[in-house]
PDB file of N, CA and C in Angstrom:
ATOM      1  N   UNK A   1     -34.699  33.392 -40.126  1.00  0.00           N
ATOM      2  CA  UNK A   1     -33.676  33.093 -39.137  1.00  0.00           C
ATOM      3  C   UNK A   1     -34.042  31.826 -38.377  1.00  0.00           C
ATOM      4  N   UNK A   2     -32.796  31.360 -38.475  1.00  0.00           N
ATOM      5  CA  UNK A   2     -33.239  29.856 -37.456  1.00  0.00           C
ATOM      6  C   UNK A   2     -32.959  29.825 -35.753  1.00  0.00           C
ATOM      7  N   UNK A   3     -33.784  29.388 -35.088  1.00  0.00           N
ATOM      8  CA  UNK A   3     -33.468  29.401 -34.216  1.00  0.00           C
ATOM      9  C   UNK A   3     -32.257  28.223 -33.194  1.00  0.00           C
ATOM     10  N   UNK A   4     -31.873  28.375 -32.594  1.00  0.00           N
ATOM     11  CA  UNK A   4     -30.574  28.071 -31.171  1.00  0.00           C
ATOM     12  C   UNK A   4     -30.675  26.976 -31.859  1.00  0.00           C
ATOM     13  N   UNK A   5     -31.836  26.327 -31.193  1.00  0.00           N
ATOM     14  CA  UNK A   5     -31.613  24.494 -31.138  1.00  0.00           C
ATOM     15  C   UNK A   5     -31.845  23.764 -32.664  1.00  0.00           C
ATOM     16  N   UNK A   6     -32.517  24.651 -33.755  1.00  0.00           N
ATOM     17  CA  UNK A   6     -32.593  24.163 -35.409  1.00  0.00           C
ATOM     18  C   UNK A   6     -30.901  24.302 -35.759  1.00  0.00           C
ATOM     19  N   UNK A   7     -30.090  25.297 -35.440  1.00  0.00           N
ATOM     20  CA  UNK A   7     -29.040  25.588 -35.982  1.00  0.00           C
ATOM     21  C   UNK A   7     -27.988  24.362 -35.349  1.00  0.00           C
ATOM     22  N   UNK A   8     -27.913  24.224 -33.810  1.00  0.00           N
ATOM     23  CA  UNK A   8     -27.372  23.404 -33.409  1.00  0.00           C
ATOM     24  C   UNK A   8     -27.712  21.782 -33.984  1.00  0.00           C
ATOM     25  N   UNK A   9     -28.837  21.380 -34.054  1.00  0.00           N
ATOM     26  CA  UNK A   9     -29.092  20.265 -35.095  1.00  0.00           C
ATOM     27  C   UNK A   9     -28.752  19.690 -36.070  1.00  0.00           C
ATOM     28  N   UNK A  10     -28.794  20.825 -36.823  1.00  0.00           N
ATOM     29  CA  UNK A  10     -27.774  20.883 -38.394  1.00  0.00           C
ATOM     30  C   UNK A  10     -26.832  21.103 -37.679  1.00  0.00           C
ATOM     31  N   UNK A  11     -26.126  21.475 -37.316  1.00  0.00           N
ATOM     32  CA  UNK A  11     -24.568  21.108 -37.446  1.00  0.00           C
ATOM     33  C   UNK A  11     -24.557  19.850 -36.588  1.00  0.00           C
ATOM     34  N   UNK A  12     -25.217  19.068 -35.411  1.00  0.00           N
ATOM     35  CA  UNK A  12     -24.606  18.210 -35.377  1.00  0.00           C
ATOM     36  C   UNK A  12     -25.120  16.819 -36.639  1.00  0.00           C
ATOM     37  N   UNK A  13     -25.840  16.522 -37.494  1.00  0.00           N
ATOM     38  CA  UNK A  13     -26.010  16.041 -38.127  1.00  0.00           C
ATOM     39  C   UNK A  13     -25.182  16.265 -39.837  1.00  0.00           C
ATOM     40  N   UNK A  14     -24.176  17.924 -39.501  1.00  0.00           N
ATOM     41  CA  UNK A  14     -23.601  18.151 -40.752  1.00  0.00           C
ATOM     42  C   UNK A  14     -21.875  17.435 -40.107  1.00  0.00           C
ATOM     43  N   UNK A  15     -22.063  17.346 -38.915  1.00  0.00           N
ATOM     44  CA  UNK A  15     -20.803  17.036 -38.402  1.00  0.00           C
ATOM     45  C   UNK A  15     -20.490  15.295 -38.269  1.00  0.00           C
ATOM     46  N   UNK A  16     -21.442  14.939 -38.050  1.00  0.00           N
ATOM     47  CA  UNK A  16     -22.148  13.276 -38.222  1.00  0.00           C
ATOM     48  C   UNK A  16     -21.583  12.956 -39.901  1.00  0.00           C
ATOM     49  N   UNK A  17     -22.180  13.681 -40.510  1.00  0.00           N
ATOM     50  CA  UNK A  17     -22.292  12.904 -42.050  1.00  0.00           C
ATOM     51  C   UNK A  17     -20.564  13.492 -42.338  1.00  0.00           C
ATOM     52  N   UNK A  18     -19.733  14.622 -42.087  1.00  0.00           N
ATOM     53  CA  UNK A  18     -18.642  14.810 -42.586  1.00  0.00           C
ATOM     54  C   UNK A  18     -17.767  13.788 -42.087  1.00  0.00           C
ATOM     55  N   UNK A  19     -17.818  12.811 -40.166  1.00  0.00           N
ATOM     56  CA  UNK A  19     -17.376  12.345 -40.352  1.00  0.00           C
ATOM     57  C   UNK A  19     -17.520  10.854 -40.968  1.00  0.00           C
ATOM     58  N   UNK A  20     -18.455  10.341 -41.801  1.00  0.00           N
ATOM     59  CA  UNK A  20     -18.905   9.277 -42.059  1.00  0.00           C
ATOM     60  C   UNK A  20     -18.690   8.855 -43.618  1.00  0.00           C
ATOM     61  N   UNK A  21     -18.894  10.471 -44.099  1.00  0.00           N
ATOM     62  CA  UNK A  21     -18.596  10.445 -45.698  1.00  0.00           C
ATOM     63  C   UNK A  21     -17.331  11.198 -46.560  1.00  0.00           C
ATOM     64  N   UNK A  22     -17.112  12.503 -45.386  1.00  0.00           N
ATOM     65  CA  UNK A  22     -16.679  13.540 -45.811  1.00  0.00           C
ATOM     66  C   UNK A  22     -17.011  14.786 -46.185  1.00  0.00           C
ATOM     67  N   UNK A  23     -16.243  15.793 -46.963  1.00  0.00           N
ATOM     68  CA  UNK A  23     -17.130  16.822 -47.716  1.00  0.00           C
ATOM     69  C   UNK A  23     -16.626  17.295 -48.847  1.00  0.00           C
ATOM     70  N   UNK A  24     -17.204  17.724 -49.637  1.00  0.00           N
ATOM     71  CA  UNK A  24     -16.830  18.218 -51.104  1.00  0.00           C
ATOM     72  C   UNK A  24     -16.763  19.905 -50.865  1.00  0.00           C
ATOM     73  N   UNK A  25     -15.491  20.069 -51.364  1.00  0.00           N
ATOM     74  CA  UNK A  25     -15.367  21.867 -51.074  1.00  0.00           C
ATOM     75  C   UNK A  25     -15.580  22.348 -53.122  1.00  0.00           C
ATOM     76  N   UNK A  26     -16.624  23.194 -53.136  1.00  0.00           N
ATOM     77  CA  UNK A  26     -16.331  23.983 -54.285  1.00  0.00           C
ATOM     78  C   UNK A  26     -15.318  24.478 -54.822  1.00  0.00           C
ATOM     79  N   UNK A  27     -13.691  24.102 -55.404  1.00  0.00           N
ATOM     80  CA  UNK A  27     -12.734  24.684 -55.413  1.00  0.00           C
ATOM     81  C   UNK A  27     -12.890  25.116 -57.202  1.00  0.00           C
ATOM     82  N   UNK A  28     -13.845  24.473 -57.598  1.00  0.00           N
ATOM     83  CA  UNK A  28     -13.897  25.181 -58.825  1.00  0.00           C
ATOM     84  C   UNK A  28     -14.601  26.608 -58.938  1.00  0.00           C
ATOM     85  N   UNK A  29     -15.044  27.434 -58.346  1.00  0.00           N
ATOM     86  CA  UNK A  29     -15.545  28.426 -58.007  1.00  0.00           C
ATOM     87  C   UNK A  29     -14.760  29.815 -57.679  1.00  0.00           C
ATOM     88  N   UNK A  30     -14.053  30.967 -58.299  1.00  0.00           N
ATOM     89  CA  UNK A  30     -12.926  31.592 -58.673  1.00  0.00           C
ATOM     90  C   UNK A  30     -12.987  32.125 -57.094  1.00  0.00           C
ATOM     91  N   UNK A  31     -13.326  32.641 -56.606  1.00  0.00           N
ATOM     92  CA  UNK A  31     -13.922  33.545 -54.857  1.00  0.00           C
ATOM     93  C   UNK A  31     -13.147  32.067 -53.945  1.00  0.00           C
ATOM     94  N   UNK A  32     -13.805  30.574 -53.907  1.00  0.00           N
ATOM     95  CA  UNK A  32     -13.196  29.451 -53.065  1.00  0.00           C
ATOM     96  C   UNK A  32     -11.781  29.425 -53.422  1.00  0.00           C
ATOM     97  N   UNK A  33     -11.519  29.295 -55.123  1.00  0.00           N
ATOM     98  CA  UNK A  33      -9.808  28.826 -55.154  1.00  0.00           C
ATOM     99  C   UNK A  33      -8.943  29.818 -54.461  1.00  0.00           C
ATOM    100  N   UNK A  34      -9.353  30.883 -54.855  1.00  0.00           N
ATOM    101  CA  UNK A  34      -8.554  32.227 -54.125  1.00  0.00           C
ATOM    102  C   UNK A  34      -8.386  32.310 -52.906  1.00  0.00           C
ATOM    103  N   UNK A  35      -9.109  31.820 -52.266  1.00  0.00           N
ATOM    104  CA  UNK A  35      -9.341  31.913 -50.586  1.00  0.00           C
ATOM    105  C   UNK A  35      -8.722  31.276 -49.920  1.00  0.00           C
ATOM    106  N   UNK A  36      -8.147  30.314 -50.630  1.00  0.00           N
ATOM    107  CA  UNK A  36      -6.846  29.498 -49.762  1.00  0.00           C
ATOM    108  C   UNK A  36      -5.409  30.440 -49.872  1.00  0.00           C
ATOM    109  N   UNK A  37      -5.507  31.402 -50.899  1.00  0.00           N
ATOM    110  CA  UNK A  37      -4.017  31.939 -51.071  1.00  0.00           C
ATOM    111  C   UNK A  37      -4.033  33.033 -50.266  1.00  0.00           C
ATOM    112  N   UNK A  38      -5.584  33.865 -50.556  1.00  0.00           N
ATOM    113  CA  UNK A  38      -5.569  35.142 -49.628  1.00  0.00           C
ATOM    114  C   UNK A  38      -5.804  34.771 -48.220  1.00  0.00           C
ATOM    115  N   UNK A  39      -5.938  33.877 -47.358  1.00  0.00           N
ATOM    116  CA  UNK A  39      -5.800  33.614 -46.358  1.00  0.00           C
ATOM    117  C   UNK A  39      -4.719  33.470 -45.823  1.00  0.00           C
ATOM    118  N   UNK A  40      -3.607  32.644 -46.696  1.00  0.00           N
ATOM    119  CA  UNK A  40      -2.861  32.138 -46.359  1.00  0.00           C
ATOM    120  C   UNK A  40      -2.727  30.789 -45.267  1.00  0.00           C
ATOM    121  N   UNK A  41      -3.755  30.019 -45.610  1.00  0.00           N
ATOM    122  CA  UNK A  41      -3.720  28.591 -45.293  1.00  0.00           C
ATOM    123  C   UNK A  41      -3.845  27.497 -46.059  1.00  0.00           C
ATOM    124  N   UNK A  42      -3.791  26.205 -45.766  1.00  0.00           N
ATOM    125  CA  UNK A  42      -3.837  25.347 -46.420  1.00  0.00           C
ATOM    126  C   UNK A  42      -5.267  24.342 -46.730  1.00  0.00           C
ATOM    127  N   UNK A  43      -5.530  23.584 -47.581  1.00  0.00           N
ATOM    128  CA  UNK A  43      -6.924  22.805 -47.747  1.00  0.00           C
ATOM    129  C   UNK A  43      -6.855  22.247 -46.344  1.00  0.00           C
ATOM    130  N   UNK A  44      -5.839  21.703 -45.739  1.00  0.00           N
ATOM    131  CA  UNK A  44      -6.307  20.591 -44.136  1.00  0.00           C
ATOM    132  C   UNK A  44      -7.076  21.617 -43.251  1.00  0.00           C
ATOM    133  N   UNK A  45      -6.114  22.938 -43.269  1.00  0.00           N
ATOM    134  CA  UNK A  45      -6.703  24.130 -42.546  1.00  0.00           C
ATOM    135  C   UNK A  45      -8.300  24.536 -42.894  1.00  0.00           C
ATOM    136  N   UNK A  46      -8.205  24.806 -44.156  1.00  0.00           N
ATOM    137  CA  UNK A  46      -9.386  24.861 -44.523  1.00  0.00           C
ATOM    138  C   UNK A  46     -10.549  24.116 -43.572  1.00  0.00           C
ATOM    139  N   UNK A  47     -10.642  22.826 -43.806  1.00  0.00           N
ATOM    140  CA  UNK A  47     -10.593  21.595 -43.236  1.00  0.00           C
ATOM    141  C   UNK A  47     -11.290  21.958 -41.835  1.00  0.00           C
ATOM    142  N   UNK A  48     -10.472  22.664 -41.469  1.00  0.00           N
ATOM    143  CA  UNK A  48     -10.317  22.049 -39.467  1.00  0.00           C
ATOM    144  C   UNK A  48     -11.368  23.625 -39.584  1.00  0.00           C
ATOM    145  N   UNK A  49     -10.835  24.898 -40.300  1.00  0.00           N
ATOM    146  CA  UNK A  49     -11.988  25.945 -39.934  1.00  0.00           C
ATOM    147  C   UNK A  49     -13.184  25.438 -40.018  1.00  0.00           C
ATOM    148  N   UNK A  50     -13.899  24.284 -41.217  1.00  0.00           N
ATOM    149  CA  UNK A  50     -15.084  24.347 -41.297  1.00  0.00           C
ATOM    150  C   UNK A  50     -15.514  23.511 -40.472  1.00  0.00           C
ATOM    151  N   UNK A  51     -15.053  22.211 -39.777  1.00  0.00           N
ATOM    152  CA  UNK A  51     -14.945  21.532 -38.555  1.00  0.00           C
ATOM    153  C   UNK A  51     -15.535  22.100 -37.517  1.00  0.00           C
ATOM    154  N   UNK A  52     -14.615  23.060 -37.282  1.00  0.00           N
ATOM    155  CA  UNK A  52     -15.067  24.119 -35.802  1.00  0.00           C
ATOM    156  C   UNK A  52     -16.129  25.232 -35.776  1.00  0.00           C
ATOM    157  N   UNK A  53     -17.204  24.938 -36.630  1.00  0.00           N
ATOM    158  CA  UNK A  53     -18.298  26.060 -36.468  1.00  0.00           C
ATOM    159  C   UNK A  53     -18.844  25.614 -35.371  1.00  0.00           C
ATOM    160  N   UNK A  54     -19.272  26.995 -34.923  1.00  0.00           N
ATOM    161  CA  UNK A  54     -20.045  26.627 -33.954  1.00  0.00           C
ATOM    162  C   UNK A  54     -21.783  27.340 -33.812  1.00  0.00           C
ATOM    163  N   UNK A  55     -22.240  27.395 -33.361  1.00  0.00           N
ATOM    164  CA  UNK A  55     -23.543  27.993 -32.997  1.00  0.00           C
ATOM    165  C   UNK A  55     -23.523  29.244 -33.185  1.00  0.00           C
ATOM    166  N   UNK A  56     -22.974  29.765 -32.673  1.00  0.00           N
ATOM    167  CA  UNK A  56     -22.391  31.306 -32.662  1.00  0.00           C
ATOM    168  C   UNK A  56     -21.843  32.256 -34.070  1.00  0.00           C
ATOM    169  N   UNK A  57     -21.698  30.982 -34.782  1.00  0.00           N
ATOM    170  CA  UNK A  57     -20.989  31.611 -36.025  1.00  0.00           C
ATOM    171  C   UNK A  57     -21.883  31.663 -37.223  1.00  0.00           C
ATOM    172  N   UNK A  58     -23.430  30.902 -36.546  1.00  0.00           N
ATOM    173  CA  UNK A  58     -24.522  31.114 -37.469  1.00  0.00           C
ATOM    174  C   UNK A  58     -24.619  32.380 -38.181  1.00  0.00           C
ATOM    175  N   UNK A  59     -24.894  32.660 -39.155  1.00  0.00           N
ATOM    176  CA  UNK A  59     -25.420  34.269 -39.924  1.00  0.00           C
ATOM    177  C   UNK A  59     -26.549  33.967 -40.822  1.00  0.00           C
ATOM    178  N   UNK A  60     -27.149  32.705 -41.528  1.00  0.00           N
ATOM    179  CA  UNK A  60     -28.184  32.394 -42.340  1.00  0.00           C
ATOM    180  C   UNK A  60     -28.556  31.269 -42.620  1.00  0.00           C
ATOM    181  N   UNK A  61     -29.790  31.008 -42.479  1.00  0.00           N
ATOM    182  CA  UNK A  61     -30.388  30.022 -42.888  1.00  0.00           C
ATOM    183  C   UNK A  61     -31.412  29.647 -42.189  1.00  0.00           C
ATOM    184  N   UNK A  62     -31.773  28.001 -42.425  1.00  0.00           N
ATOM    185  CA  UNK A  62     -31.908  27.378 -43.998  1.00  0.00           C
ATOM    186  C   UNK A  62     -32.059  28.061 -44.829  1.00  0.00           C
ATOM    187  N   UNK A  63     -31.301  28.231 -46.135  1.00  0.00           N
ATOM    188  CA  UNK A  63     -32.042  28.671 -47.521  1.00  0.00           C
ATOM    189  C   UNK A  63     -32.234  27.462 -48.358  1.00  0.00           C
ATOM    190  N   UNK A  64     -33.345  27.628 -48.941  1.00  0.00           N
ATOM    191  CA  UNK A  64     -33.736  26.211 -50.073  1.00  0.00           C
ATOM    192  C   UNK A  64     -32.403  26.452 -51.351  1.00  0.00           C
ATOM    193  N   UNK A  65     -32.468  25.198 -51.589  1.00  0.00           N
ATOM    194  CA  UNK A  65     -30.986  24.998 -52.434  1.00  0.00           C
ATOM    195  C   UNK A  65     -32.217  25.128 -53.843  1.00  0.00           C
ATOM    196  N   UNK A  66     -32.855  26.043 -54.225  1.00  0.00           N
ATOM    197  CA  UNK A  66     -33.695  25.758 -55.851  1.00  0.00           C
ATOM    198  C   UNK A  66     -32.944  25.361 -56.961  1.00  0.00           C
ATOM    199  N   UNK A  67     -31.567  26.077 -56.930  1.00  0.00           N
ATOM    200  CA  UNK A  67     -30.935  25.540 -58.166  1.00  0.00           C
ATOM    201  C   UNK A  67     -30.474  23.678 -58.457  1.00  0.00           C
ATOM    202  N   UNK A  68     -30.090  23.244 -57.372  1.00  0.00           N
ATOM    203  CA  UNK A  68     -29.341  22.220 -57.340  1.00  0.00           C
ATOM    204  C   UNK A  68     -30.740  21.284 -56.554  1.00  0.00           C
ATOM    205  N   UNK A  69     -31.984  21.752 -56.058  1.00  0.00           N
ATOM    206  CA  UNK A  69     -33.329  21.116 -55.741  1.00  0.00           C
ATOM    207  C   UNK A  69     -32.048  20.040 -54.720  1.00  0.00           C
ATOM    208  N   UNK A  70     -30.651  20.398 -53.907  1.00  0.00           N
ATOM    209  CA  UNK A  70     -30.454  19.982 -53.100  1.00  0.00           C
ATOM    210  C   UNK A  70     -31.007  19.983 -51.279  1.00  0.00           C
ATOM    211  N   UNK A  71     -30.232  19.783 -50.744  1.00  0.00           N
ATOM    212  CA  UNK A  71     -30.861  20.369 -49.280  1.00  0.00           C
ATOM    213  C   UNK A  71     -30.397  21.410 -48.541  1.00  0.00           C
ATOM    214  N   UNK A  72     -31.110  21.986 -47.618  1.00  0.00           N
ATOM    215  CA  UNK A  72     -30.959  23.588 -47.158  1.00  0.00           C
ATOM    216  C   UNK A  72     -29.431  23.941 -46.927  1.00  0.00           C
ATOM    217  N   UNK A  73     -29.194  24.969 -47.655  1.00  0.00           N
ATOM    218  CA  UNK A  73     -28.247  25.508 -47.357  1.00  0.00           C
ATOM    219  C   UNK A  73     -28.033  26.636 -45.727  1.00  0.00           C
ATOM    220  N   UNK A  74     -26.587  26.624 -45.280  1.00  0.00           N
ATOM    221  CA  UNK A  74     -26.538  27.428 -44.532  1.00  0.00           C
ATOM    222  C   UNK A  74     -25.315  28.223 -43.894  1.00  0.00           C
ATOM    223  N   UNK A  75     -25.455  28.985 -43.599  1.00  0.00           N
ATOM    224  CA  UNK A  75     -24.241  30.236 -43.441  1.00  0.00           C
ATOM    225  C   UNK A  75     -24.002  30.601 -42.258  1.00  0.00           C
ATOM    226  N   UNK A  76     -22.398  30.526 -42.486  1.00  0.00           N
ATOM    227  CA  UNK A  76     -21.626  30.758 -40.919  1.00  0.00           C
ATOM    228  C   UNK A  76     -20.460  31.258 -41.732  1.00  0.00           C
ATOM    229  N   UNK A  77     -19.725  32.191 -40.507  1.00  0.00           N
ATOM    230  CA  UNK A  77     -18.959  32.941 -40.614  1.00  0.00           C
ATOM    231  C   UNK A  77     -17.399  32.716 -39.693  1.00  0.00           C
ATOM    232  N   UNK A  78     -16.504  33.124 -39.601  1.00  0.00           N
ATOM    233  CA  UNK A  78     -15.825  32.609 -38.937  1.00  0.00           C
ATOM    234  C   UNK A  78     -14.486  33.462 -39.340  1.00  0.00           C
ATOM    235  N   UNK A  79     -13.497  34.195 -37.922  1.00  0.00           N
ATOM    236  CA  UNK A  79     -12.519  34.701 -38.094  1.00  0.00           C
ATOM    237  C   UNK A  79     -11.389  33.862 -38.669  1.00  0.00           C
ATOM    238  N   UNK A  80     -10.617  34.316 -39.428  1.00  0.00           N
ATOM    239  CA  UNK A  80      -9.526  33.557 -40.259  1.00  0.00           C
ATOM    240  C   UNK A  80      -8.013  34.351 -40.296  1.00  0.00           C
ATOM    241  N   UNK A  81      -7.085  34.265 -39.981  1.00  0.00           N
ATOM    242  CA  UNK A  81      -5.977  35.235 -39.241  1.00  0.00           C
ATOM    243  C   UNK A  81      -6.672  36.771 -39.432  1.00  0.00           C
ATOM    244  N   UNK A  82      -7.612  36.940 -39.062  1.00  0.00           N
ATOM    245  CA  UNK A  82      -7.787  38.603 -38.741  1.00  0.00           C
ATOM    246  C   UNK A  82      -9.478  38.913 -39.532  1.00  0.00           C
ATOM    247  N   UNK A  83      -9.657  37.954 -40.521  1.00  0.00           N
ATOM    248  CA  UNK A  83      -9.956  38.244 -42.270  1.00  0.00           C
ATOM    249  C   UNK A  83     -11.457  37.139 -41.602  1.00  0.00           C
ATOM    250  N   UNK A  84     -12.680  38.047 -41.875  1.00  0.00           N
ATOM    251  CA  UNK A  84     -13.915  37.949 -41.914  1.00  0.00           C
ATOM    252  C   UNK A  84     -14.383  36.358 -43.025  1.00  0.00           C
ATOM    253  N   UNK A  85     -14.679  35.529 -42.673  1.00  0.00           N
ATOM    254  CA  UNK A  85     -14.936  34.801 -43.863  1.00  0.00           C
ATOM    255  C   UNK A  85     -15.672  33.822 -43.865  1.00  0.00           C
ATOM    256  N   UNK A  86     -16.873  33.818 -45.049  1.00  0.00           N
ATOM    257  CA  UNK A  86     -18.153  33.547 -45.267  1.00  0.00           C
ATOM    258  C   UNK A  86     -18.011  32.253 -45.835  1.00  0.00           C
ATOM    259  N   UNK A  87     -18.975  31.026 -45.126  1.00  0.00           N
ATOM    260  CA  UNK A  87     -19.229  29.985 -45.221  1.00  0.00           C
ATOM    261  C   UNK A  87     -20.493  29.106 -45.788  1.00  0.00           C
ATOM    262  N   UNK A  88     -20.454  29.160 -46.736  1.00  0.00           N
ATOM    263  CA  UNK A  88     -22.103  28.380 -46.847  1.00  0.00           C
ATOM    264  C   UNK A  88     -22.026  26.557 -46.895  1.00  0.00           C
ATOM    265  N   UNK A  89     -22.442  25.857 -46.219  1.00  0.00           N
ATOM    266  CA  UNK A  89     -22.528  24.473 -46.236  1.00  0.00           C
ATOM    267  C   UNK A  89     -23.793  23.453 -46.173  1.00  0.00           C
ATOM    268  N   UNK A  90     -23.995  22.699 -46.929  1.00  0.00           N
ATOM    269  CA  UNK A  90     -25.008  21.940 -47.179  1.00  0.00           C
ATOM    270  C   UNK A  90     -25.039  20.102 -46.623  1.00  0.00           C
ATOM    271  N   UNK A  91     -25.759  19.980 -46.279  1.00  0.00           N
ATOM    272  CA  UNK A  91     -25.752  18.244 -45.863  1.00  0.00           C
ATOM    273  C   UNK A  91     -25.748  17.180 -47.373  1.00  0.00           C
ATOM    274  N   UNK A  92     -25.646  18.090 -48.337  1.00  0.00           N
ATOM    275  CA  UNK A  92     -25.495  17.049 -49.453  1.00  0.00           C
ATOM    276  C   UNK A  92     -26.505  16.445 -49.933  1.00  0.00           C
ATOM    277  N   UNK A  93     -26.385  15.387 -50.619  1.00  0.00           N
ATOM    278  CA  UNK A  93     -27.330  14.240 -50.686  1.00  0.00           C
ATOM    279  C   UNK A  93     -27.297  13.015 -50.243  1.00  0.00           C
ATOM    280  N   UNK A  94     -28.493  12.215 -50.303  1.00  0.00           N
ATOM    281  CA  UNK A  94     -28.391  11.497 -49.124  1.00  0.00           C
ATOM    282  C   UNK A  94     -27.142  10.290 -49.307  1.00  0.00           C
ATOM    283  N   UNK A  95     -26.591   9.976 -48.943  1.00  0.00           N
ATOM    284  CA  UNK A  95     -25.901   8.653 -48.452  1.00  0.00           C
ATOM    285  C   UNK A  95     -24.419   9.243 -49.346  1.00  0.00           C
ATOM    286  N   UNK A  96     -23.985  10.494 -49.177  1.00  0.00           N
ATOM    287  CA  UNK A  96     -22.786  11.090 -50.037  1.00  0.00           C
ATOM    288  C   UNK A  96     -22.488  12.314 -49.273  1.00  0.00           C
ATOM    289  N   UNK A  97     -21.299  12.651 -49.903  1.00  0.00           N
ATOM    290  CA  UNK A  97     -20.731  13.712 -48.737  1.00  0.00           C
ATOM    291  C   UNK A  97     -21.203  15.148 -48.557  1.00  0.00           C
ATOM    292  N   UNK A  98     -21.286  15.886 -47.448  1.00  0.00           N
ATOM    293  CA  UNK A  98     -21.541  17.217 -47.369  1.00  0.00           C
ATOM    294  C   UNK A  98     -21.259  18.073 -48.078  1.00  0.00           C
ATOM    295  N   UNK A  99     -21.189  19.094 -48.332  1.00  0.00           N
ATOM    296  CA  UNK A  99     -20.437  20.029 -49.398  1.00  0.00           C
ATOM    297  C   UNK A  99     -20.548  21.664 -49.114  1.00  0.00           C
ATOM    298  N   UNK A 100     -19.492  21.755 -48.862  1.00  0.00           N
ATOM    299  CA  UNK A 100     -19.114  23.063 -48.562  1.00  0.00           C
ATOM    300  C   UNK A 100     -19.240  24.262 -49.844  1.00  0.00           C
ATOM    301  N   UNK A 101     -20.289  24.622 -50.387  1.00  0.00           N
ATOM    302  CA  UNK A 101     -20.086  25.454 -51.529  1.00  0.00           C
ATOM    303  C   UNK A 101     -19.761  26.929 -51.509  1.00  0.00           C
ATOM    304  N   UNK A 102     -19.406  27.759 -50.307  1.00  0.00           N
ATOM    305  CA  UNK A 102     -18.182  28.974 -49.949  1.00  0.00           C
ATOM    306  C   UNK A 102     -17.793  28.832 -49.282  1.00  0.00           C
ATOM    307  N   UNK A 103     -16.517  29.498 -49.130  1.00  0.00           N
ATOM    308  CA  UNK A 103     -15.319  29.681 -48.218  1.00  0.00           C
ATOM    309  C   UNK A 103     -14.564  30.177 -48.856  1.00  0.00           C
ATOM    310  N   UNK A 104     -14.299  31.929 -48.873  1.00  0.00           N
ATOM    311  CA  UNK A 104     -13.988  32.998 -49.085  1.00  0.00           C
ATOM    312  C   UNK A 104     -14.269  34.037 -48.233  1.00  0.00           C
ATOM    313  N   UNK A 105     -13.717  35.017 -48.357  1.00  0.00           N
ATOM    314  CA  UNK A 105     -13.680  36.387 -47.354  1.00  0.00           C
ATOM    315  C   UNK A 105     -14.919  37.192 -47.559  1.00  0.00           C
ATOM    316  N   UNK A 106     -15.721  37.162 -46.833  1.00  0.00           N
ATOM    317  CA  UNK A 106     -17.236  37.971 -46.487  1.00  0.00           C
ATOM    318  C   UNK A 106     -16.746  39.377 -47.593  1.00  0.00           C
ATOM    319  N   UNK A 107     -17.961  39.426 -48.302  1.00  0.00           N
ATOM    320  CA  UNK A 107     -17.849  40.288 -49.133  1.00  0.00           C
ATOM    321  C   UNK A 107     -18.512  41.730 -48.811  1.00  0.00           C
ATOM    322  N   UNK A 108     -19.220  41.340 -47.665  1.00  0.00           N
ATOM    323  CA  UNK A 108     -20.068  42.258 -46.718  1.00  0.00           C
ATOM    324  C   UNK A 108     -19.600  41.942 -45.236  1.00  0.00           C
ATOM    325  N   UNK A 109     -20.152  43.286 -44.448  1.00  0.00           N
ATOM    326  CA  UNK A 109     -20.113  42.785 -42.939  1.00  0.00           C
ATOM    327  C   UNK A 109     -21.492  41.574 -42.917  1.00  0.00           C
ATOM    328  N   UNK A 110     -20.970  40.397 -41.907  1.00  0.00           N
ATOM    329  CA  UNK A 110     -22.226  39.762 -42.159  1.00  0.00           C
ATOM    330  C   UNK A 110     -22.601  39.639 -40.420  1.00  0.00           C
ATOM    331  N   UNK A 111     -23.814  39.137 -40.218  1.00  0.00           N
ATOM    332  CA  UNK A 111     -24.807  39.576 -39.336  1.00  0.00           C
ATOM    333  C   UNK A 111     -24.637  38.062 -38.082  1.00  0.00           C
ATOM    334  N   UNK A 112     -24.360  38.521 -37.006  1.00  0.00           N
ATOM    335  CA  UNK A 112     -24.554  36.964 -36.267  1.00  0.00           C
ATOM    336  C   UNK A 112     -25.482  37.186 -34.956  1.00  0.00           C
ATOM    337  N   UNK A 113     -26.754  35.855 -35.430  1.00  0.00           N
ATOM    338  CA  UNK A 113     -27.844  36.670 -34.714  1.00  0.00           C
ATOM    339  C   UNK A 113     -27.987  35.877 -33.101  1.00  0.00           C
ATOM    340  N   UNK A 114     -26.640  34.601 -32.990  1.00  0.00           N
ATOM    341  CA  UNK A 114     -26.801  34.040 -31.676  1.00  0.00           C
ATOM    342  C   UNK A 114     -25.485  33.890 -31.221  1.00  0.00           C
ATOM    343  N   UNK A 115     -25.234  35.347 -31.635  1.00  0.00           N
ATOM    344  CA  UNK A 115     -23.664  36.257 -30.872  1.00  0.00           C
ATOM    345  C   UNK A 115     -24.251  36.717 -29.164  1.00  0.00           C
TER     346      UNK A 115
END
């Protein structure tokens, strides 16, 4: 578990690089494409939810990215018209955009430890 001021860090440095580069959303991933329909919002929406994390919506991390030997992944959660839904986002690589690799509906209750 990370603590207050590590979590707040990363995001302001994940919020820095989204607006500088952007971010890449996993939409090839069957759980992400779906999640725009079962929500019932749109990619901008999409968009603006992952924008507005905040501290609070922490649930995990850093995890080491081993597969992709990218950089730490991390997880936030965030209400979506009613509907629980799980976020994992990464700072990317360097000098290229962030990348959002979930955003789909929590498949579990998930845990928020600076609620």
């Amino acid at each position: 578990m990370a603590l207050k001021h590590e979590v707040e860090a990363f995001l302001s440095s994940f919020y820095e690089k989204v607006n500088v580069f952007g971010i890449f959303f996993y939409d090839d991933r069957e759980k992400n494409r779906t999640a725009l329909f079962d929500l019932e919002i749109s990619r901008l929406e999409r968009l603006e939810i992952v924008k507005s994390i905040e501290t609070e919506d922490y649930s995990q991390g850093p995890i080491p990215d081993e597969l992709n030997n990218g950089s730490d992944m991390w997880v936030f959660g965030k209400d979506v018209n009613g509907t629980e839904v799980y976020i994992k986002i990464t700072l990317g690589g360097f000098n290229g955009k962030a990348i959002c690799i979930s955003f789909h509906k929590a498949e579990y209750p998930m845990n928020y430890p600076l609620k």
